[in-house]
Protein backbone atom coordinates (compact mmCIF):
# COMPACT_ATOMS: atom_id res chain seq x y z
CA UNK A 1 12.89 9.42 -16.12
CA UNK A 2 10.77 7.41 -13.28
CA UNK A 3 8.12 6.16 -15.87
CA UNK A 4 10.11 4.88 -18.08
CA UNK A 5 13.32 3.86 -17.26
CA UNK A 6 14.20 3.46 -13.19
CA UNK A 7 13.17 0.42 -10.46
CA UNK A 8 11.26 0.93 -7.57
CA UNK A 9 13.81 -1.64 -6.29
CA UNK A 10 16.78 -0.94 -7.03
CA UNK A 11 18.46 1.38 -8.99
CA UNK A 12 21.97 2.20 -9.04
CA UNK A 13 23.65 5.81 -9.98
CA UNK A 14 24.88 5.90 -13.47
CA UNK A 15 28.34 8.35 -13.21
CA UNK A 16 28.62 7.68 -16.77
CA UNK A 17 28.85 11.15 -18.78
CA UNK A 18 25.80 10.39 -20.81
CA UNK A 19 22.71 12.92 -22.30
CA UNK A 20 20.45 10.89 -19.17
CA UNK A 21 22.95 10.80 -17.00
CA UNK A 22 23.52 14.40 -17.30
CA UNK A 23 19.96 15.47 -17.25
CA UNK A 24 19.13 13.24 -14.35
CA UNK A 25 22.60 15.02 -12.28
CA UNK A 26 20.76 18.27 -13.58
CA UNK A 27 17.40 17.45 -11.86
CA UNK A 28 18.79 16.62 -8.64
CA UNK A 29 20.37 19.76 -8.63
CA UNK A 30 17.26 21.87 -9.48
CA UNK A 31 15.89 19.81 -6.74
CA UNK A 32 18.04 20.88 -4.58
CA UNK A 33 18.32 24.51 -5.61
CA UNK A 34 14.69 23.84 -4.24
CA UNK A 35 15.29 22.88 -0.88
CA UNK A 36 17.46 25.95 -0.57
CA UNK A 37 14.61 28.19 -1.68
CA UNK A 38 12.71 26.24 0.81
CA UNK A 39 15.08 27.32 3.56
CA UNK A 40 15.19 30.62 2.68
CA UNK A 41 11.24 30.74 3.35
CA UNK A 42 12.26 29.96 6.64
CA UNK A 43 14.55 33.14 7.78
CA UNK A 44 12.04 35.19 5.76
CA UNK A 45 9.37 33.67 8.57
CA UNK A 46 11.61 34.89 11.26
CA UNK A 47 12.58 38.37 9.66
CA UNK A 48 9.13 38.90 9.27
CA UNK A 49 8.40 37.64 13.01
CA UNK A 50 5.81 34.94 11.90
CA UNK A 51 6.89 33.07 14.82
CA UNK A 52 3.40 30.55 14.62
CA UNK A 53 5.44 29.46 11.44
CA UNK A 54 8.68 28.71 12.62
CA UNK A 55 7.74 25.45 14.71
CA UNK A 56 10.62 22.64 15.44
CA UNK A 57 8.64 20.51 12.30
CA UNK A 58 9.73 23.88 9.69
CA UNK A 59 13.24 24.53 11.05
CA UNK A 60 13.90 21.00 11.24
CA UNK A 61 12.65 20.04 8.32
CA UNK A 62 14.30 22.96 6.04
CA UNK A 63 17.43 22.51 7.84
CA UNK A 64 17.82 18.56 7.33
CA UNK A 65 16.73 18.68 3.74
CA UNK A 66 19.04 20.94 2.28
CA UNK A 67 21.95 19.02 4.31
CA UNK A 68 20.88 15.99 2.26
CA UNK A 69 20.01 16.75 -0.90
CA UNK A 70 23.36 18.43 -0.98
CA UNK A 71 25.10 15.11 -0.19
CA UNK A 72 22.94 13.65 -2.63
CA UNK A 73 23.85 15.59 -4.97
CA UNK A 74 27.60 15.79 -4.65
CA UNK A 75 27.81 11.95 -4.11
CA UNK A 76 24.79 10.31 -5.76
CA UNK A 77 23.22 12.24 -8.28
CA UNK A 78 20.59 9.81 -9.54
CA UNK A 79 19.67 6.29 -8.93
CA UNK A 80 17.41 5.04 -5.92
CA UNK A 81 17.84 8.54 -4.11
CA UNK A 82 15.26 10.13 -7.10
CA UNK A 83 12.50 8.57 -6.12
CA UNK A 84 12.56 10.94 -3.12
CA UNK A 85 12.61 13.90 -5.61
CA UNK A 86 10.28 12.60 -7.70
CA UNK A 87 7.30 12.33 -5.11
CA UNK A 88 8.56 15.36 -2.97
CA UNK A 89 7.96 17.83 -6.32
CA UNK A 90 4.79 16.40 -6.77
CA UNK A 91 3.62 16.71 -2.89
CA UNK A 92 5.45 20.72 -2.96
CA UNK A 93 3.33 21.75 -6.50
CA UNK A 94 0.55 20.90 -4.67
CA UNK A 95 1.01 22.49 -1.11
CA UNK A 96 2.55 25.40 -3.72
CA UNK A 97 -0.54 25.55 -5.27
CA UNK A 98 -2.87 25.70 -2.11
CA UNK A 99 -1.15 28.67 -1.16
CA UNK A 100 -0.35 30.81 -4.38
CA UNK A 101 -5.02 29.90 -4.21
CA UNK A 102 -5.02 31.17 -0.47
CA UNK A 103 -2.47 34.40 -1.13
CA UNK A 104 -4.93 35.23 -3.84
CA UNK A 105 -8.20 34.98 -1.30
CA UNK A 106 -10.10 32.34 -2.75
CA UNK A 107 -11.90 30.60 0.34
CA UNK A 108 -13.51 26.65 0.86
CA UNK A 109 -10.28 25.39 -0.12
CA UNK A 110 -11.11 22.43 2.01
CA UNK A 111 -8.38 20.28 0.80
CA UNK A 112 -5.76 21.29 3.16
CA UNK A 113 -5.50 18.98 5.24
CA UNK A 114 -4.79 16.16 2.59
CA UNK A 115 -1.93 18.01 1.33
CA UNK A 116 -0.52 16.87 5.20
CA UNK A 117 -1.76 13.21 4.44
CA UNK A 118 0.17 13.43 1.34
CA UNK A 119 2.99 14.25 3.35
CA UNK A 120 2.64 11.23 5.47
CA UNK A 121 2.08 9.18 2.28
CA UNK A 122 5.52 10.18 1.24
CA UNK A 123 7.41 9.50 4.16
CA UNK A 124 6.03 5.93 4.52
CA UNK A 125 7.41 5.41 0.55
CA UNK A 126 10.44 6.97 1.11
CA UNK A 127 10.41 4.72 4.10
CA UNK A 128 9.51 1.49 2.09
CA UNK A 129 11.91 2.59 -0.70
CA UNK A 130 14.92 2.96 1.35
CA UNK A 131 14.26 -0.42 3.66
CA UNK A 132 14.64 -2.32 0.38
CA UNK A 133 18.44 -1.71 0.27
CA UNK A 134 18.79 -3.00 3.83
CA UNK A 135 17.81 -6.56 2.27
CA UNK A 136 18.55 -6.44 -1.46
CA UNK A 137 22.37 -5.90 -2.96
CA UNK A 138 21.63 -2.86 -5.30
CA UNK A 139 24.42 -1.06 -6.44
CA UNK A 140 23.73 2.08 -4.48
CA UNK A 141 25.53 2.73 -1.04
CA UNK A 142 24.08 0.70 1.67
CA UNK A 143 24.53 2.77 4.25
CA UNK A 144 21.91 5.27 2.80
CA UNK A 145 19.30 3.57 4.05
CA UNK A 146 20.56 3.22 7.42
CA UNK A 147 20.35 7.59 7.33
CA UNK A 148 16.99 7.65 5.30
CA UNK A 149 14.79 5.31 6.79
CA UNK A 150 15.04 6.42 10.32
CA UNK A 151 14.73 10.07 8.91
CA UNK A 152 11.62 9.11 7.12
CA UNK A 153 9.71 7.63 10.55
CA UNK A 154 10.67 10.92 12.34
CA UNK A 155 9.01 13.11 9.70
CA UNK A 156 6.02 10.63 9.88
CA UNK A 157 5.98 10.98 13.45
CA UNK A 158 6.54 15.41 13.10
CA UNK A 159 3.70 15.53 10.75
CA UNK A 160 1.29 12.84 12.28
CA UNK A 161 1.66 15.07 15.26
CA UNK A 162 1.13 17.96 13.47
CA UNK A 163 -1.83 16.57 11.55
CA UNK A 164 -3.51 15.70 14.82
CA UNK A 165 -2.83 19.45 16.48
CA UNK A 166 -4.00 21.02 13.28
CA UNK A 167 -7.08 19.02 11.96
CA UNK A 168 -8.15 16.55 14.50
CA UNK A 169 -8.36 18.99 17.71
CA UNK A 170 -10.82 21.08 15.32
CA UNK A 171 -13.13 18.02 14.40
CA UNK A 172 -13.40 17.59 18.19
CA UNK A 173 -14.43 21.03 19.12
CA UNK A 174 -16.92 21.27 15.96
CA UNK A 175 -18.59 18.00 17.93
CA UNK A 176 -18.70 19.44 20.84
CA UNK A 177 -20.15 22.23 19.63
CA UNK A 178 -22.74 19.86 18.34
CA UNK A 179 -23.85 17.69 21.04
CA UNK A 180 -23.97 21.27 23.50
């Protein structure tokens, strides 16, 4: 539906009762559906006592999103609010994918870390998306943007910090290791 059809800019939620309409309502409830399965992962980390897992970034995180995409889908199920679906599926088959390679032992997979910097990629869009409304008059609620945007920066800010804990601490032990 995004390659075709929907504005970066501005695109307002169709309630009509039409096939696209329908299918679109559809998605954004699978998506959703996902973020649920997504918070399940979570109490499955903490029934299992993988504590390292459960940091304030996860619970956070898998808490918020299936508060959202809920309202999202009960109140706007389509328009501007997709994009965020759109690039979070793509970002979550790939992280998906890194781990269904991991859980099956194959080793080097040295693209790990970018599936973090795709994370931060996202939340500056969703960031740049969601400003838009603050300065254009689309017909989608307003207000939205006044919840997304700040969201957006403080998942920047959790992952950034995780994505210099995880991947730059190592790079300066490796040189350390080097110049010794």
């Amino acid at each position: 539906m995004w390659w075709n059809r929907y504005s970066f800019r501005c695109e307002p939620v169709d309630y009509s009762s039409s096939p696209h309409a329908l299918r679109v309502a559809r998605d954004v409830y699978i998506f959703f559906l996902a973020k649920m399965t997504e918070l399940v992962e979570t109490v499955f980390f903490v029934l299992r006592k993988k504590q390292k897992q459960v940091t304030f970034l996860h619970c956070y995180h898998h808490t918020v999103m299936p508060m959202v995409t809920w309202g999202a889908t009960k109140y706007f199920a389509g328009g501007h609010g997709t994009f965020i679906g759109l690039v979070n599926s793509f970002v979550h088959i790939v992280m998906y994918m890194y781990y269904l390679l991991a859980g099956m032992g194959i080793r080097n997979l040295w693209w790990k870390k970018y599936i973090t910097v795709m994370q931060l990629g996202q939340f500056l869009l969703f960031f740049i998306h969601f400003a838009q409304l603050w300065f254009i008059d689309c017909d989608f609620p307003k207000w939205t943007a006044f919840l997304i945007t700040p969201q957006a920066l403080f998942f920047f800010y959790l992952f950034y910090d995780f994505y210099l804990k995880a991947y730059m601490k190592k790079i300066s032990i490796k040189e350390t290791k080097k110049d010794s």
